[in-house]
Protein backbone atom coordinates (compact mmCIF):
# COMPACT_ATOMS: atom_id res chain seq x y z
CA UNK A 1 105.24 110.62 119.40
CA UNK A 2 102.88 107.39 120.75
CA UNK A 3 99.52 106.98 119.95
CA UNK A 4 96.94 106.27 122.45
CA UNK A 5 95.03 103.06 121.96
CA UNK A 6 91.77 101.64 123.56
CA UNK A 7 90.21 98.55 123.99
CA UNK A 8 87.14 97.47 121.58
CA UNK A 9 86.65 94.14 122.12
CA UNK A 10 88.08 90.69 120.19
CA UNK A 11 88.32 89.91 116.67
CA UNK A 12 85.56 87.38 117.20
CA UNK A 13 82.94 90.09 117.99
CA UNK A 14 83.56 90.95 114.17
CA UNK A 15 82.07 88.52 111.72
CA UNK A 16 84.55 87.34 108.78
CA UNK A 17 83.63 89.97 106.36
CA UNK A 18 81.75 91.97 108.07
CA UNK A 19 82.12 95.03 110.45
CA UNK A 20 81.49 96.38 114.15
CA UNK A 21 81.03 100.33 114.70
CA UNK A 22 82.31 101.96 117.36
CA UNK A 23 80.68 105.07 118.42
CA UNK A 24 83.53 108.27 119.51
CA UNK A 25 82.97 111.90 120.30
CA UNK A 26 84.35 111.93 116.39
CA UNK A 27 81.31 110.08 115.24
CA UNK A 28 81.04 106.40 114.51
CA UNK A 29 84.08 104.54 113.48
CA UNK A 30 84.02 100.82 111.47
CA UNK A 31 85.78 98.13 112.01
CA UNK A 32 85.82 95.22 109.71
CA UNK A 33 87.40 92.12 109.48
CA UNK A 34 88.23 90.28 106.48
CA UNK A 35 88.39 86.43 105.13
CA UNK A 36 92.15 87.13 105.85
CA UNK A 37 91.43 88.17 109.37
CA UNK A 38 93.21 91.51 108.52
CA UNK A 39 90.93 94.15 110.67
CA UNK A 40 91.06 97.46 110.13
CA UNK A 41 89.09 100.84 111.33
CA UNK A 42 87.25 103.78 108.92
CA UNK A 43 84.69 106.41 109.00
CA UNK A 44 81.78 105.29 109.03
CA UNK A 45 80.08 107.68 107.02
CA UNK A 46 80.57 107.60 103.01
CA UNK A 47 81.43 110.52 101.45
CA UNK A 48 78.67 110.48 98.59
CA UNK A 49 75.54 110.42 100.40
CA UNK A 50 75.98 109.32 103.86
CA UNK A 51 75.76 105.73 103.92
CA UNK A 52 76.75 103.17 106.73
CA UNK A 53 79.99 101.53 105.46
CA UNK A 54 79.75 99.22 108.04
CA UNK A 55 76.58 98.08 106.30
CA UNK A 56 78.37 97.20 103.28
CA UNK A 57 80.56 94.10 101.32
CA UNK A 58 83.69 93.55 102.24
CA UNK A 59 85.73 92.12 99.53
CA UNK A 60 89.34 91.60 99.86
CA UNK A 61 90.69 94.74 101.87
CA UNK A 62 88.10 97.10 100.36
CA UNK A 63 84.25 97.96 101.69
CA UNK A 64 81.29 98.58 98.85
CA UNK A 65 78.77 101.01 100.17
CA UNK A 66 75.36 99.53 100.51
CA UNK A 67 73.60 102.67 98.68
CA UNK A 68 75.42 103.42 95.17
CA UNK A 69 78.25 100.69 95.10
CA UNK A 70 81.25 102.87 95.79
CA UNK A 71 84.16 101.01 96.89
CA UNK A 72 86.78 102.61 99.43
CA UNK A 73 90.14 100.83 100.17
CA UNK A 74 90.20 99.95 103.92
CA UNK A 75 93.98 100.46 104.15
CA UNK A 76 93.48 104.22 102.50
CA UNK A 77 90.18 105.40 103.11
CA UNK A 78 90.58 106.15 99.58
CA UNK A 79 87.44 105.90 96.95
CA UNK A 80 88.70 103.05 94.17
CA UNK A 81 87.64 103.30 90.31
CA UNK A 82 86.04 106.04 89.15
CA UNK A 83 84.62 107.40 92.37
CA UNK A 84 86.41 110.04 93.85
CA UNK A 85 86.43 111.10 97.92
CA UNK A 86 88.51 109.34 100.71
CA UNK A 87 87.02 108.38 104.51
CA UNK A 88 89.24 108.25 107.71
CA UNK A 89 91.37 105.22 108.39
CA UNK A 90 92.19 105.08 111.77
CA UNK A 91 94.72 102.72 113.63
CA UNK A 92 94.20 99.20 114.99
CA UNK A 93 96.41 96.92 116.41
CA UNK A 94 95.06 93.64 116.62
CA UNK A 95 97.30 91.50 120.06
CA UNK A 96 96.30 87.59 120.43
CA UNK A 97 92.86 89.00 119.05
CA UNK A 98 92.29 91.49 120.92
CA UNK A 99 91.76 94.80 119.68
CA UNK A 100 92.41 98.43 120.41
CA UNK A 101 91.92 101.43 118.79
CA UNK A 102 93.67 105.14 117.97
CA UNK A 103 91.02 107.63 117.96
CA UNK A 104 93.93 110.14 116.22
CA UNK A 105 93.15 110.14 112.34
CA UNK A 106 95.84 108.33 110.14
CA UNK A 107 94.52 109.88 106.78
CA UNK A 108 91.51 113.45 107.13
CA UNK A 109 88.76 113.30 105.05
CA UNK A 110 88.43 115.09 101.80
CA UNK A 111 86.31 118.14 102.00
């Protein structure tokens, strides 16, 4: 079973810690890029009360939300410490820089 992948643009449109969204018929998705140049794509939406990931710190492969400092794993979508909830991770691939996109859900978001 393949996976259908489109274009976003180049890792340099993506600062070094920081994000990009992409806006889907799914709602908008975030990609981020880290000091490691590892890049990888969640909801953009926290679970709590809404806020723009994309707007937040990245630190190591994990994103801090910019409203009330939850922090979600960007490999899991999954909320670290002692906040509980998970986001959508969805699959990158990341070829000579530039990158593409699987709008299919890896992980669904907890209800």
């Amino acid at each position: 079973m393949s996976q259908e992948f489109v274009a976003i643009g180049h890792i340099d449109d993506i600062p070094v810690r920081g994000a990009r969204c992409v806006r889907t018929a799914h709602g908008k998705i975030a990609v981020f890029r880290t000091a490691t140049d590892e890049v990888f794509a969640i909801d953009d939406h926290c679970p709590h009360k809404g806020g723009p990931l994309s707007d937040g710190i990245v630190h190591g492969n994990a994103v801090t939300c910019p409203l009330h400092n939850w922090v979600f794993s960007l490999e899991s979508g999954e909320a670290q410490g002692a906040d509980e909830g998970r986001v959508r991770t969805f699959a990158i691939r990341n070829v000579d820089g530039a990158l593409s996109i699987s709008l299919a859900s890896l992980t669904e978001a907890a209800e």
